[in-house]
Protein backbone atom coordinates (compact mmCIF):
# COMPACT_ATOMS: atom_id res chain seq x y z
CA UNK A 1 -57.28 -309.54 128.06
CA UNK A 2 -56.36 -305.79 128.57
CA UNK A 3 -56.47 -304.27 125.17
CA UNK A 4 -53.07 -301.58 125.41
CA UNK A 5 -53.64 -300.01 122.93
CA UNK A 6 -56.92 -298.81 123.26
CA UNK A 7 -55.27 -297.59 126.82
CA UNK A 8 -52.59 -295.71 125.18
CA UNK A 9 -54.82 -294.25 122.88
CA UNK A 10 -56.97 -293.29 126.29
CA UNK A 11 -53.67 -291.65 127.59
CA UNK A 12 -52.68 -290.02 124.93
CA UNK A 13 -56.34 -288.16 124.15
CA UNK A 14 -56.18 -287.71 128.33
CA UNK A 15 -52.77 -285.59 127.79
CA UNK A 16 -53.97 -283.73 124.62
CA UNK A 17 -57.16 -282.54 126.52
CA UNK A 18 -55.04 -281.32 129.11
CA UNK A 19 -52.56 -279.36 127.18
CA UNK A 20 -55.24 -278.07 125.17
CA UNK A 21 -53.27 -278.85 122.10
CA UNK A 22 -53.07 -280.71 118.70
CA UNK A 23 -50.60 -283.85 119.32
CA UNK A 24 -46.93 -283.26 118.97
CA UNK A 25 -45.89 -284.23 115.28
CA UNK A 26 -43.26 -287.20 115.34
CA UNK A 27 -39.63 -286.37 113.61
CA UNK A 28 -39.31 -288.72 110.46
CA UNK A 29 -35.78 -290.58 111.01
CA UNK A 30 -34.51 -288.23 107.85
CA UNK A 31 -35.43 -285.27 109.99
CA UNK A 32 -33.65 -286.32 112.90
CA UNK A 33 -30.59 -287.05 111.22
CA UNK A 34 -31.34 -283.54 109.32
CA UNK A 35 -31.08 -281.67 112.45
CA UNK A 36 -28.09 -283.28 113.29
CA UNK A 37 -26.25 -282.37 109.86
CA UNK A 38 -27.37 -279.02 110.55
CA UNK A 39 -26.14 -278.53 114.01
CA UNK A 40 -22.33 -279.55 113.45
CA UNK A 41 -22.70 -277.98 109.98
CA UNK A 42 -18.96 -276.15 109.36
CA UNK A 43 -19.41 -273.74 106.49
CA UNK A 44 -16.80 -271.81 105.10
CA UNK A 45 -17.46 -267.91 105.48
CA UNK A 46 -18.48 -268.05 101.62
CA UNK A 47 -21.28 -270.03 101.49
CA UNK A 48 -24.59 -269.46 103.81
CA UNK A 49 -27.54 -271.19 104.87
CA UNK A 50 -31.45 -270.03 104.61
CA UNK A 51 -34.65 -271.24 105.59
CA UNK A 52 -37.36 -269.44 103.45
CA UNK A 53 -40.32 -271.54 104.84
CA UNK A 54 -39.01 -270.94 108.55
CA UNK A 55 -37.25 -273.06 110.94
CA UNK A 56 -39.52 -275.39 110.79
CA UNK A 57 -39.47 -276.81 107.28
CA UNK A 58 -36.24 -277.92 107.75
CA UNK A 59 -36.38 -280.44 105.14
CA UNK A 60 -36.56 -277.11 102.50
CA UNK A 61 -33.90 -274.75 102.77
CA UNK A 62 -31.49 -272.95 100.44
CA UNK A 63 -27.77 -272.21 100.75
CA UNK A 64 -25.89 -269.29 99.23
CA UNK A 65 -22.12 -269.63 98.01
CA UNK A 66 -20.14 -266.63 97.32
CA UNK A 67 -16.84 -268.01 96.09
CA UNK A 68 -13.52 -266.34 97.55
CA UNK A 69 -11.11 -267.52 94.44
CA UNK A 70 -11.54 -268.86 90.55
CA UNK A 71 -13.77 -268.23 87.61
CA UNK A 72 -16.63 -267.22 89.65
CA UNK A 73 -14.58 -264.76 91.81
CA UNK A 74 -17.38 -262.49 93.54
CA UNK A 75 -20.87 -263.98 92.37
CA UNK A 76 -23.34 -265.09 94.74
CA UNK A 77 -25.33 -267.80 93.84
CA UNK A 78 -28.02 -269.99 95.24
CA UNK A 79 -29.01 -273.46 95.56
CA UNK A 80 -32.39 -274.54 97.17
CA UNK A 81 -31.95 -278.60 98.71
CA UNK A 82 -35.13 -280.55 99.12
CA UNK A 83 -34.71 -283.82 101.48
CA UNK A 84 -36.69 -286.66 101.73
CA UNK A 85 -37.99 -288.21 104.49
CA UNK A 86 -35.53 -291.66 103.63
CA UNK A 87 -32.52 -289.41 104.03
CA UNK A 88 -29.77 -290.16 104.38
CA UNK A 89 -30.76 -293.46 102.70
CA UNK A 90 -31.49 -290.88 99.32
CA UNK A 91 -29.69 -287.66 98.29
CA UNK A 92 -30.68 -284.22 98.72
CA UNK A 93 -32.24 -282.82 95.67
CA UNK A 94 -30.30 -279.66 95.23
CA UNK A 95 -31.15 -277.30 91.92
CA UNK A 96 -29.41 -274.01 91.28
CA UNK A 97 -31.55 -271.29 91.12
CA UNK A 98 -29.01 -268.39 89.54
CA UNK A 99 -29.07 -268.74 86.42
CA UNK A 100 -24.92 -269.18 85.60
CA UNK A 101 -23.22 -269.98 82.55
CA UNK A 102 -21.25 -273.06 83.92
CA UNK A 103 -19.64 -276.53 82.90
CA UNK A 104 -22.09 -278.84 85.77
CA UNK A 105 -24.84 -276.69 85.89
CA UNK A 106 -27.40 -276.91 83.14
CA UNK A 107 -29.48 -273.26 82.05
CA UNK A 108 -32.50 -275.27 84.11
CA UNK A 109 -30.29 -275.45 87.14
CA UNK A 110 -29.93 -279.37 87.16
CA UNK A 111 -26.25 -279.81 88.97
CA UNK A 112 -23.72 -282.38 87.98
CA UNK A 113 -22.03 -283.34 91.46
CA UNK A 114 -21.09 -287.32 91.66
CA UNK A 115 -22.28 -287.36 95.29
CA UNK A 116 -25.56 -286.32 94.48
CA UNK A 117 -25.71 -289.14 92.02
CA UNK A 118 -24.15 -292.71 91.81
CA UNK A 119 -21.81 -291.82 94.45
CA UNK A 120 -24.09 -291.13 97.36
CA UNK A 121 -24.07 -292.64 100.77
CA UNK A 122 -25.34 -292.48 103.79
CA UNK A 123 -22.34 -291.44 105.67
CA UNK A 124 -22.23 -288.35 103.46
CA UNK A 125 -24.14 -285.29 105.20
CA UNK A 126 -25.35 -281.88 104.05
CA UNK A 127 -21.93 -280.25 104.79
CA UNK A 128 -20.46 -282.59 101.95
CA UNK A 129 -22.54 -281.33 99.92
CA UNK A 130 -22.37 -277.83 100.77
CA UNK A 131 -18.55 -278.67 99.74
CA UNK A 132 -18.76 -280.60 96.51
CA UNK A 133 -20.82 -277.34 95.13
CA UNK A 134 -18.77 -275.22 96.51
CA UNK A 135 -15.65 -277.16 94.77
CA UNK A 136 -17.61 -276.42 90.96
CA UNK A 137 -16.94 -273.13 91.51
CA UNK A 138 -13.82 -273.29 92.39
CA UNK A 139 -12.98 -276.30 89.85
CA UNK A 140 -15.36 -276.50 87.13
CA UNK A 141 -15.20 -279.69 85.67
CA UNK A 142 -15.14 -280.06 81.94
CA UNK A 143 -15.16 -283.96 81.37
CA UNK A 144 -18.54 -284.57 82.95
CA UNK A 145 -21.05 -281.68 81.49
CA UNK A 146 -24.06 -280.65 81.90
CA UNK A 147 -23.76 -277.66 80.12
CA UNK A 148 -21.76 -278.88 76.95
CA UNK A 149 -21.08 -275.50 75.45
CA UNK A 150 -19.02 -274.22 78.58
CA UNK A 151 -17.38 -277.36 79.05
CA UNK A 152 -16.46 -277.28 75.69
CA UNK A 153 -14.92 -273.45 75.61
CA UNK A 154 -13.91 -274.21 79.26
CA UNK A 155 -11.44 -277.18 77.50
CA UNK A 156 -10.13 -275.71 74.87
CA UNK A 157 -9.86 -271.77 75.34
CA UNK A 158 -9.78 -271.22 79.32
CA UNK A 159 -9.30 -267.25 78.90
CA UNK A 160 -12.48 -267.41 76.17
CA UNK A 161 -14.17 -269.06 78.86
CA UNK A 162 -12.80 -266.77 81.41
CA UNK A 163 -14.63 -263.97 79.49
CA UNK A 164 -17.92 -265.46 79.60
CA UNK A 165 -18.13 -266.16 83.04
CA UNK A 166 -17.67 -262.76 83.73
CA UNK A 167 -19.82 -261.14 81.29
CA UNK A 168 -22.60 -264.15 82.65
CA UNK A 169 -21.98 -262.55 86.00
CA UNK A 170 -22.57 -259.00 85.03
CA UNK A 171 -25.57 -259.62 83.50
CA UNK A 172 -25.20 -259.81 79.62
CA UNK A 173 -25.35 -262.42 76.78
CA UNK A 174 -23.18 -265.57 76.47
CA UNK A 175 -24.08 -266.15 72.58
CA UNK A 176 -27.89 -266.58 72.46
CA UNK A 177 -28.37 -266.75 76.20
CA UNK A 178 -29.35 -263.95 78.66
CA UNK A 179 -27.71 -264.28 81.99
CA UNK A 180 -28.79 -261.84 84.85
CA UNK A 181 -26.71 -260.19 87.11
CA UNK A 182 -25.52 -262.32 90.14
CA UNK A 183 -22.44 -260.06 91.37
């Protein structure tokens, strides 16, 4: 009986002695469909992507959203995504890494966004995503807070709230809280 795959284990050492090289590294499936997201990624001229491990550590990257209209008017802020190797099957891990005085983002950076929750599926990508945290800037959400304080002012006294966003942004104090500058 031929044993195969002792003979493609033959061919394969065979090839990597004639290369000279370390075997090419398989794509997971989550990587695949990574690259994919990626290349038909349409971001609005707001929000940008970065790699800060290379190219190559796609499955680490961070994303930058500068939005053009609301509260948050002229801040830049940044989000880094970690993907697992079962996506799409699981959702992005995405954490905020400005610290900002907002309704769905906690003062560790934890983000509120259904889709990265109990509404994910697979058919969602990275540009939905991208979107949905772009949309909390645009359209903080008050009745499902992370950060109960500016939900809370947010509700009841919009131009209070208003206020503290900006002064956040500047760099200053929101009550006991030190924000740094992120304009």
């Amino acid at each position: 009986m031929i044993k195969l795959f002792k003979v493609k284990e033959k061919q394969r050492e065979l090839a990597e002695n004639a290369s000279g090289g370390a075997p090419i590294k398989k794509q997971t499936a989550g990587e695949l469909r990574l690259h994919k997201d990626i290349s038909e990624l349409n971001l609005p001229k707001s929000c940008a992507m970065h790699f800060p491990n290379g190219k190559d550590d796609l499955m680490n990257f961070e994303v930058s959203i500068r939005p053009d209209e609301g509260y948050y008017m002229g801040g830049t802020f940044l989000f880094s995504f970690q993907v697992s190797p079962i996506y799409p099957h699981e959702a992005p891990k995405v954490k905020c890494k400005t610290k900002v005085y907002h309704p769905n983002i906690d003062l560790e950076g934890n983000v509120c966004l259904n889709i990265l929750r109990e509404d994910w599926k697979p058919v969602l990508n990275i540009n939905t995503v991208i979107y949905g945290l772009y949309h909390l800037f645009t359209e903080p959400n008050y009745e499902d807070p992370l950060n109960h304080d500016a939900a809370a002012v947010l509700r009841e006294n919009p131009k209070l709230f208003e206020s503290n966003v900006r002064r956040a942004m500047a760099g200053g104090y929101v009550g006991q809280i030190f924000f740094p500058r992120c304009m």
